[in-house]
PDB file of N, CA and C in Angstrom:
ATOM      1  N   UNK A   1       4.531  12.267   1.366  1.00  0.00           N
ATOM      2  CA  UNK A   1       3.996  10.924   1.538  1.00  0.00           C
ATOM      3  C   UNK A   1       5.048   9.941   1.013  1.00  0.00           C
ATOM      4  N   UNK A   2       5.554   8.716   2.211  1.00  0.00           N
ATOM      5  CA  UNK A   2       6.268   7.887   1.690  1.00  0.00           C
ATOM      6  C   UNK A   2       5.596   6.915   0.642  1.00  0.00           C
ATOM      7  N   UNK A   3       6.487   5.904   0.086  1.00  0.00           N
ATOM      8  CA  UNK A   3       6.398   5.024  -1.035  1.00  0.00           C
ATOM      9  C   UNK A   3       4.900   4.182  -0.423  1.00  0.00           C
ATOM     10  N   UNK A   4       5.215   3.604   0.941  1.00  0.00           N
ATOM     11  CA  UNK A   4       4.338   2.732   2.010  1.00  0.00           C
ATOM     12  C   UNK A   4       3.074   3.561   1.878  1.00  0.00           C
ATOM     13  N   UNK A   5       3.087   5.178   2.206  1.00  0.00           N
ATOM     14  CA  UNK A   5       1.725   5.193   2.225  1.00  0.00           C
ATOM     15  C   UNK A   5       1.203   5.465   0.845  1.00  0.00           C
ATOM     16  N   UNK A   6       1.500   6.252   0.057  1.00  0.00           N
ATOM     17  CA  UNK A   6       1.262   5.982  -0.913  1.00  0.00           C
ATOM     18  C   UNK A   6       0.756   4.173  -1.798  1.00  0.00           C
ATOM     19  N   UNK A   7       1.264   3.530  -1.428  1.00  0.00           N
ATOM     20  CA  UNK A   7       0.725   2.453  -1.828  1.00  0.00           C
ATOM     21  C   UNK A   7      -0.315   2.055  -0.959  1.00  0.00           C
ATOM     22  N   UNK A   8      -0.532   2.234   0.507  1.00  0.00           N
ATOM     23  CA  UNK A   8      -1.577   1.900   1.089  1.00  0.00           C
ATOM     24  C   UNK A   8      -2.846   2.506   0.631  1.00  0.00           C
ATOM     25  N   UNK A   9      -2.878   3.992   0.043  1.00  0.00           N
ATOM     26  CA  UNK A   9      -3.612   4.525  -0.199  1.00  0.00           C
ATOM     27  C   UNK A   9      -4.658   4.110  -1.508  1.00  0.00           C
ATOM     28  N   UNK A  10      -3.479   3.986  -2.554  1.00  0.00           N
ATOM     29  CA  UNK A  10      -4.256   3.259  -3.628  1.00  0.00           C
ATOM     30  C   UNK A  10      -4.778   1.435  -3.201  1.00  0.00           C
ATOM     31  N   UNK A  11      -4.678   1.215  -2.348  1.00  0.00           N
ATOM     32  CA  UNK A  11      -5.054  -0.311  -2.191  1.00  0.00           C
ATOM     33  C   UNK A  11      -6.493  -0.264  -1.451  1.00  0.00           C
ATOM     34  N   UNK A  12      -6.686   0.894  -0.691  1.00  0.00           N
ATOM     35  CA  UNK A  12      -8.022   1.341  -0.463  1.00  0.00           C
ATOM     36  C   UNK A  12      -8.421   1.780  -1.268  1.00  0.00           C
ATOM     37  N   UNK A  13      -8.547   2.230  -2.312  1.00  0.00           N
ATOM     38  CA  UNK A  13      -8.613   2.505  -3.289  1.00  0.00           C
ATOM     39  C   UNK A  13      -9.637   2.000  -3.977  1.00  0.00           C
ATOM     40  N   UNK A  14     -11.045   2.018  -4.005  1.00  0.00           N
ATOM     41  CA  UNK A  14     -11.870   1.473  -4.533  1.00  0.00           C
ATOM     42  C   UNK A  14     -12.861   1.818  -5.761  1.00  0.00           C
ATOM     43  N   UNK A  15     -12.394   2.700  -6.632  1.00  0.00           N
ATOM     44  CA  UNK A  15     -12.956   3.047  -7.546  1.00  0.00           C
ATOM     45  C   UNK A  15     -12.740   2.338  -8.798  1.00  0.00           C
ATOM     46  N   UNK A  16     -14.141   2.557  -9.527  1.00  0.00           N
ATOM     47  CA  UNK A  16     -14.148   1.193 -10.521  1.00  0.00           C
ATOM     48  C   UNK A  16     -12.854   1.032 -11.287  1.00  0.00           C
ATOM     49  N   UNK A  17     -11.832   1.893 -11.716  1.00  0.00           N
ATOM     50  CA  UNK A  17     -10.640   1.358 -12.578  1.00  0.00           C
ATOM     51  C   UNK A  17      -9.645   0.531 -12.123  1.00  0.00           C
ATOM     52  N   UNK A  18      -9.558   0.763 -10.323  1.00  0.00           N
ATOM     53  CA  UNK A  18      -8.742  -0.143  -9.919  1.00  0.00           C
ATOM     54  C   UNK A  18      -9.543  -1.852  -9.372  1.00  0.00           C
ATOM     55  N   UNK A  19     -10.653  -1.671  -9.375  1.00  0.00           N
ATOM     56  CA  UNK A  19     -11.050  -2.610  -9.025  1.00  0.00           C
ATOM     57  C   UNK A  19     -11.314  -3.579 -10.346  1.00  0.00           C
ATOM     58  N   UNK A  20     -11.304  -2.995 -11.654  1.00  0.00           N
ATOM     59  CA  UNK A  20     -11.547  -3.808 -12.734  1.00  0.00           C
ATOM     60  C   UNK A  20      -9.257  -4.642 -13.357  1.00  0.00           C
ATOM     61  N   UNK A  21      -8.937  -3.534 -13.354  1.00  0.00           N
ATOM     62  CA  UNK A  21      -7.818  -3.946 -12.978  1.00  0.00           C
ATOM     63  C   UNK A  21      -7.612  -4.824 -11.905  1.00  0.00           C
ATOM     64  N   UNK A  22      -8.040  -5.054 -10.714  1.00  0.00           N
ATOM     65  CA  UNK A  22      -7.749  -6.393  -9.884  1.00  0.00           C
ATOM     66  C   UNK A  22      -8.407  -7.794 -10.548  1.00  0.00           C
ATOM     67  N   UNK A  23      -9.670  -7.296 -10.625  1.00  0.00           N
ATOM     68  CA  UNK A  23     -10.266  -8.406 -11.245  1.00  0.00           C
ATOM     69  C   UNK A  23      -9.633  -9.047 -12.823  1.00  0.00           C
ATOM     70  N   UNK A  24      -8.948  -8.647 -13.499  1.00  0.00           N
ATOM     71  CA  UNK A  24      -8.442  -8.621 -14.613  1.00  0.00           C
ATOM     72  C   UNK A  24      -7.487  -9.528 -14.404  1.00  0.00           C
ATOM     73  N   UNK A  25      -6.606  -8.762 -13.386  1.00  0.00           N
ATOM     74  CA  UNK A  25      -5.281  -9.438 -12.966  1.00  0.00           C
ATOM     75  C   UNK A  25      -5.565 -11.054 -12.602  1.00  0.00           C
ATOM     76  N   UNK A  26      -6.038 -10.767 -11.744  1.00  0.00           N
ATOM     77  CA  UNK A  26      -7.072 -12.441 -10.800  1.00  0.00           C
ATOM     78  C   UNK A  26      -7.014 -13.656 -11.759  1.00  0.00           C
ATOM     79  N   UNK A  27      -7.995 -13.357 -12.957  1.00  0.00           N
ATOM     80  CA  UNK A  27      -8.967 -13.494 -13.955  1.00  0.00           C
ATOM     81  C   UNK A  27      -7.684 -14.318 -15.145  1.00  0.00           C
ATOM     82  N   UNK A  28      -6.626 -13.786 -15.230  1.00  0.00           N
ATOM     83  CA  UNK A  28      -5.137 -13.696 -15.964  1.00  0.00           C
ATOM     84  C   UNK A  28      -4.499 -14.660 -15.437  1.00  0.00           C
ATOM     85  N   UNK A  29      -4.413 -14.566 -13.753  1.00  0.00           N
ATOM     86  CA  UNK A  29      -3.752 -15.537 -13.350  1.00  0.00           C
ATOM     87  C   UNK A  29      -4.211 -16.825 -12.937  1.00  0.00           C
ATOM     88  N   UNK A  30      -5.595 -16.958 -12.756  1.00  0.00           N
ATOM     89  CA  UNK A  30      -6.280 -17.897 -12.866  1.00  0.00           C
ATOM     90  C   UNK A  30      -6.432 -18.791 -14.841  1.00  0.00           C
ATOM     91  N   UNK A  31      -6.007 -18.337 -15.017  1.00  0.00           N
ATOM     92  CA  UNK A  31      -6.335 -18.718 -16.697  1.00  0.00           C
ATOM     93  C   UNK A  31      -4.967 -20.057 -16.954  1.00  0.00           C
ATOM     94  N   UNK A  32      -4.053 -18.947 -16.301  1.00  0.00           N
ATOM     95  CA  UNK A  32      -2.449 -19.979 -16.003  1.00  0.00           C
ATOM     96  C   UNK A  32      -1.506 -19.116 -16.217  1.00  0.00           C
ATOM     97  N   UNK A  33      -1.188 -18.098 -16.581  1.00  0.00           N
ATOM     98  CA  UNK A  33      -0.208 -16.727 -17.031  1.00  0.00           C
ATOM     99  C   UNK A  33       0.380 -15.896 -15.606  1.00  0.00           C
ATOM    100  N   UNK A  34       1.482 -15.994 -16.078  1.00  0.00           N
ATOM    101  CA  UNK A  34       2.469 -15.811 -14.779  1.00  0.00           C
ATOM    102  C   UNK A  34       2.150 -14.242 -14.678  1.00  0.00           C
ATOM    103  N   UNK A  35       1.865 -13.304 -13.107  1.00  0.00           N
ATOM    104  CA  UNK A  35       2.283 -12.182 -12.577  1.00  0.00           C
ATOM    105  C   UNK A  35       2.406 -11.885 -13.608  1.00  0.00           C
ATOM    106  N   UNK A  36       3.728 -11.759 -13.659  1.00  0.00           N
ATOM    107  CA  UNK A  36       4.938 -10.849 -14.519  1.00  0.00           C
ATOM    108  C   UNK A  36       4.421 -10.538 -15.560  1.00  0.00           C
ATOM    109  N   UNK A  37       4.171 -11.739 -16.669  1.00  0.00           N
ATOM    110  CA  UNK A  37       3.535 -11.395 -17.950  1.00  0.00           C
ATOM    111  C   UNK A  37       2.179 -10.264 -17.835  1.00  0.00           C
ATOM    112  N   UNK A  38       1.708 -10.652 -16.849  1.00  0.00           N
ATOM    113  CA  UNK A  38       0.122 -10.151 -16.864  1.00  0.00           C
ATOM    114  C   UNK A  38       0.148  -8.569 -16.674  1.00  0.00           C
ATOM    115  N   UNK A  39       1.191  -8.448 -16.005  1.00  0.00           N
ATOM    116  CA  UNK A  39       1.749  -6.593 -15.506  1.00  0.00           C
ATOM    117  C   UNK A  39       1.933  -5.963 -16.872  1.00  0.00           C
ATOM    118  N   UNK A  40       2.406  -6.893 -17.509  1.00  0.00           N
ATOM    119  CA  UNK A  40       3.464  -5.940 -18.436  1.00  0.00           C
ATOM    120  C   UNK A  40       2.254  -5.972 -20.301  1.00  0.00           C
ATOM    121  N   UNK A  41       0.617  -6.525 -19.662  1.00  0.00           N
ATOM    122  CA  UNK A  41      -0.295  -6.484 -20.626  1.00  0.00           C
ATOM    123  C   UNK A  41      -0.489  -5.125 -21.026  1.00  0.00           C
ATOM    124  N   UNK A  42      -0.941  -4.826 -22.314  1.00  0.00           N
ATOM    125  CA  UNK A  42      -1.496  -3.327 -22.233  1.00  0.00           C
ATOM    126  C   UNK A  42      -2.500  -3.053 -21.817  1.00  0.00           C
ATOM    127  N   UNK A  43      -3.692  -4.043 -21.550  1.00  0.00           N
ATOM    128  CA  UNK A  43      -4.955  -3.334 -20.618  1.00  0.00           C
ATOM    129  C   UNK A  43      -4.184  -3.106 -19.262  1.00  0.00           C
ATOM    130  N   UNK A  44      -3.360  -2.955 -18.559  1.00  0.00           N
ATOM    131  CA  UNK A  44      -2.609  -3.086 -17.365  1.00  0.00           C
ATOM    132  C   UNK A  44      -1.759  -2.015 -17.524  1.00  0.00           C
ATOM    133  N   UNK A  45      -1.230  -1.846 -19.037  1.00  0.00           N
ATOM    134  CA  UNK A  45      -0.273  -0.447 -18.380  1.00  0.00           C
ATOM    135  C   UNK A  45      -0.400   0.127 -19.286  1.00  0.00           C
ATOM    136  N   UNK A  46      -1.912   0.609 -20.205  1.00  0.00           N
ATOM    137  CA  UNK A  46      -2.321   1.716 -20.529  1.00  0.00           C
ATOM    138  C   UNK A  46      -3.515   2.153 -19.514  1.00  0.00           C
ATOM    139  N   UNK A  47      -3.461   1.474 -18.269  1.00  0.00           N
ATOM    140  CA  UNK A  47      -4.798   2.021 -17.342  1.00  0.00           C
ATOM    141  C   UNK A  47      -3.679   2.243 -15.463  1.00  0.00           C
ATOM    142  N   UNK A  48      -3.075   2.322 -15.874  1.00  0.00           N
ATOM    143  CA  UNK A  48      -2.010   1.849 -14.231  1.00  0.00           C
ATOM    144  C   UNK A  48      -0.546   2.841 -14.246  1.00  0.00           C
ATOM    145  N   UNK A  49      -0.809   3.316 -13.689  1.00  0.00           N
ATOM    146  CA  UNK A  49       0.974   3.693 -13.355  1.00  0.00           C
ATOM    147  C   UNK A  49       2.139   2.795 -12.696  1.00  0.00           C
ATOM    148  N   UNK A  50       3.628   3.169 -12.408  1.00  0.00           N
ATOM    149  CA  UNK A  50       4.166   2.048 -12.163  1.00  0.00           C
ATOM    150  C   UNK A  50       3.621   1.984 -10.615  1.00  0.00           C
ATOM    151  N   UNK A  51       3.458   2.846  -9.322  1.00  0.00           N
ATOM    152  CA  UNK A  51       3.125   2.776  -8.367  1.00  0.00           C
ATOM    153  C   UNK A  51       1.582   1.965  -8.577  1.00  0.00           C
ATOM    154  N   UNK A  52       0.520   2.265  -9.112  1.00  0.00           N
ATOM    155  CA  UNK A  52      -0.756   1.559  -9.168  1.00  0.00           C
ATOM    156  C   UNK A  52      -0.914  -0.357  -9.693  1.00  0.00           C
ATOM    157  N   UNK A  53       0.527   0.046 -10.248  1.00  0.00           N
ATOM    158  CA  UNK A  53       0.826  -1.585 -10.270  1.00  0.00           C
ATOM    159  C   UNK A  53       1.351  -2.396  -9.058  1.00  0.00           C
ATOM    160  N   UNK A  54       2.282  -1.836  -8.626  1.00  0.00           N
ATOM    161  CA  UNK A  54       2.632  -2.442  -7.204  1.00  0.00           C
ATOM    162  C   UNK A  54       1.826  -2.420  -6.322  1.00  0.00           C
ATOM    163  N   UNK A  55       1.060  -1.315  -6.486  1.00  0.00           N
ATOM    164  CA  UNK A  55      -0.325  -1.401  -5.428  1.00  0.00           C
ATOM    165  C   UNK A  55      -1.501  -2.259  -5.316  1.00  0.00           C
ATOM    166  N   UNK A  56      -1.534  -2.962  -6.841  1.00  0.00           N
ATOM    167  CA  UNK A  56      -1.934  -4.445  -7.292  1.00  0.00           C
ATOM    168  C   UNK A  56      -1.874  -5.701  -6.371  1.00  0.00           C
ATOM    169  N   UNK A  57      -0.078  -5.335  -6.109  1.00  0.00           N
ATOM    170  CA  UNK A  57       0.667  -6.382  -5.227  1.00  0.00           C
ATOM    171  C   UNK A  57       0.222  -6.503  -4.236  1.00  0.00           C
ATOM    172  N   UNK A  58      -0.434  -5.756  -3.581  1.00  0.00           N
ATOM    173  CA  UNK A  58      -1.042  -5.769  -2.084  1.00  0.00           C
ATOM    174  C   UNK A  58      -2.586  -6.414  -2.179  1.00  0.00           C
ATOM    175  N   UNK A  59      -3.321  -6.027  -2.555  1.00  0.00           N
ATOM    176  CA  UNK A  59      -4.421  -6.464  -2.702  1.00  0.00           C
ATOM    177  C   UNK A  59      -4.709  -8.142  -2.470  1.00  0.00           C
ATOM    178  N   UNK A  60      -5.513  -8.302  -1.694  1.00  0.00           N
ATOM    179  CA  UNK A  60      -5.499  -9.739  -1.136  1.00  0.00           C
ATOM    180  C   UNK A  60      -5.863 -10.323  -2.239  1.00  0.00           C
ATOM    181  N   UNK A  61      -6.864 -10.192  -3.022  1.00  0.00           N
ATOM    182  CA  UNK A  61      -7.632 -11.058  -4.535  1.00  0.00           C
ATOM    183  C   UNK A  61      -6.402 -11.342  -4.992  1.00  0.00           C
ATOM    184  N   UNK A  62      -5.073 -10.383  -5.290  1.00  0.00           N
ATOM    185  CA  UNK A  62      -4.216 -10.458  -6.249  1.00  0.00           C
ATOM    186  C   UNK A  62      -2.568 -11.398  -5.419  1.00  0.00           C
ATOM    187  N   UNK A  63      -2.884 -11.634  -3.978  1.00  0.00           N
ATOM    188  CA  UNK A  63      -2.037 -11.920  -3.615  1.00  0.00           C
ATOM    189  C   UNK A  63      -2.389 -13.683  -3.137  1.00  0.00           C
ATOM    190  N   UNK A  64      -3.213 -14.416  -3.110  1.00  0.00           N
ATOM    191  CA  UNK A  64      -4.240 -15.374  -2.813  1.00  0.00           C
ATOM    192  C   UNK A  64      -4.215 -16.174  -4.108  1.00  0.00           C
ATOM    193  N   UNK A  65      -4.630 -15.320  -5.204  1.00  0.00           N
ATOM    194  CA  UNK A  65      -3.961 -15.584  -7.029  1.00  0.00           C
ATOM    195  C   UNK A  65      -2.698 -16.570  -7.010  1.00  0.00           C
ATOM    196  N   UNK A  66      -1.770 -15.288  -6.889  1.00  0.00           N
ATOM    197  CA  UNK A  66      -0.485 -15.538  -7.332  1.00  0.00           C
ATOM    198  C   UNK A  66       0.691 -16.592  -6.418  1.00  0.00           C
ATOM    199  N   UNK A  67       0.319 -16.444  -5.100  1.00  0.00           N
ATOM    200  CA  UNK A  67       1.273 -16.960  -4.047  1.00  0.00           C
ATOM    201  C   UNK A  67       2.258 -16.374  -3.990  1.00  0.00           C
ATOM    202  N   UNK A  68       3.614 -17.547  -4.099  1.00  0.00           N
ATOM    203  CA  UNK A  68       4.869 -16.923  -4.084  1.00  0.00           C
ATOM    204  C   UNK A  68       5.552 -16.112  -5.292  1.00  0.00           C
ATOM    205  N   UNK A  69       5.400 -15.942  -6.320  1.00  0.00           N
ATOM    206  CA  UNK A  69       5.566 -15.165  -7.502  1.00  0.00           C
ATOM    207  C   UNK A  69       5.568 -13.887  -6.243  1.00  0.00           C
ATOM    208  N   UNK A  70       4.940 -13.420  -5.983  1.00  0.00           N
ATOM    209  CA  UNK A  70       4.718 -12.212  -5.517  1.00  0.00           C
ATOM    210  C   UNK A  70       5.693 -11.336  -4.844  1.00  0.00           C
ATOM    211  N   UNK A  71       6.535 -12.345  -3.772  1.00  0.00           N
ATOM    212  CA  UNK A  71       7.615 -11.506  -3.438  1.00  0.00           C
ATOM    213  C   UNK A  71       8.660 -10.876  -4.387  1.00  0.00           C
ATOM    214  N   UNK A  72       8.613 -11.860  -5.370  1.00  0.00           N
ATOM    215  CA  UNK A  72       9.991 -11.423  -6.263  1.00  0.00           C
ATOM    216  C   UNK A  72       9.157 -10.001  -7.320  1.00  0.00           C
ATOM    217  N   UNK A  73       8.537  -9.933  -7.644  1.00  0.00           N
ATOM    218  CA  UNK A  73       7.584  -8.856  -8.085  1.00  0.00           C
ATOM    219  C   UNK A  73       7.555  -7.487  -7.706  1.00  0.00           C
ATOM    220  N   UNK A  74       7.282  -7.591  -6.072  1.00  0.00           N
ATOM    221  CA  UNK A  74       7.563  -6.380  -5.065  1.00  0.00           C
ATOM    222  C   UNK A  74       8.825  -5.898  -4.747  1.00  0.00           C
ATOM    223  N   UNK A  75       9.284  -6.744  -4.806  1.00  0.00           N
ATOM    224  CA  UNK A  75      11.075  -6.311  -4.976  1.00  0.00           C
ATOM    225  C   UNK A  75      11.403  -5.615  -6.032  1.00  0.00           C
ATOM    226  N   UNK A  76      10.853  -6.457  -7.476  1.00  0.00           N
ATOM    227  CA  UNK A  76      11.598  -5.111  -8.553  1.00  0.00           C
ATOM    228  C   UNK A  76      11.015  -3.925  -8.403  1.00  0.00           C
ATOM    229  N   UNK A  77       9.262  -3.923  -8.417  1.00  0.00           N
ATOM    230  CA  UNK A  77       8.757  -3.017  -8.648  1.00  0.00           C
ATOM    231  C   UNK A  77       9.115  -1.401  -7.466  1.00  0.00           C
ATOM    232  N   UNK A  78       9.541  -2.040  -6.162  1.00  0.00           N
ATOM    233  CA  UNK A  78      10.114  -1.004  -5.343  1.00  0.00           C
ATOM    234  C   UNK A  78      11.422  -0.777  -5.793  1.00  0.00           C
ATOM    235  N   UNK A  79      12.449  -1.443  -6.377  1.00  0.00           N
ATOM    236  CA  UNK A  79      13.396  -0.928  -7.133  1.00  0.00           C
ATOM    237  C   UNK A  79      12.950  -0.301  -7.729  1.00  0.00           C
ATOM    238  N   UNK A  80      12.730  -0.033  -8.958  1.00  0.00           N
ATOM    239  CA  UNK A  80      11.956   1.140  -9.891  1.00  0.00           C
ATOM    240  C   UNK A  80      11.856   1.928  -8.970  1.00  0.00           C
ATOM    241  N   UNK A  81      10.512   1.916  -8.501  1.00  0.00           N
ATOM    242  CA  UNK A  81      10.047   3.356  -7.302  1.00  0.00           C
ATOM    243  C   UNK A  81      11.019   4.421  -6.571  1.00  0.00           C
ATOM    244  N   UNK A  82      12.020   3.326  -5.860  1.00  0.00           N
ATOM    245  CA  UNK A  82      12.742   3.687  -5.239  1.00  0.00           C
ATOM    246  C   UNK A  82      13.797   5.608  -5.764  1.00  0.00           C
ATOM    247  N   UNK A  83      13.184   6.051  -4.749  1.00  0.00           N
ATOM    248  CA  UNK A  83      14.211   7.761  -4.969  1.00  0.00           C
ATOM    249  C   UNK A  83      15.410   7.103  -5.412  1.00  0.00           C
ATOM    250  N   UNK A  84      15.749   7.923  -6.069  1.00  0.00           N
ATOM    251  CA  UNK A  84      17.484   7.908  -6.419  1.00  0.00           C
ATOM    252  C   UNK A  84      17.943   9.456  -5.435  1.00  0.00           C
TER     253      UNK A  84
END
């Protein structure tokens, strides 16, 4: 399974940990706290892997949030991912 489906998969993904994690995220960035900061919270990455975070990125709630922040986000985070 590529990187793509793999992330599609968790974005269907509807079981309560990822969905409290979206709402969290939302919730963060609505408050006024940039993306970035909000990823790198520990309710966020003691409940998320680095793929379940980028998979964040997709999610319409989380992309509607943030706006343009977002591209630059998906870029690092597929760096990381990315096979060596």
């Amino acid at each position: 399974m590529d990187l793509r489906d793999e992330i599609t998969r968790l974005v269907g993904d509807r079981n309560a940990r990822h969905k409290r994690l979206v709402q969290y995220v939302v919730r963060q960035v609505h408050a006024g706290r940039k993306l970035a900061s909000v990823l790198e919270d520990p309710y966020v990455t003691n409940r998320s892997t680095i793929l379940e975070r980028r998979a964040l990125l997709e999610e319409p709630e989380v992309v509607i949030a943030v706006g343009q922040e977002i591209e630059q986000l998906r870029a690092e985070l597929d760096e990381v991912l990315r096979p060596r």
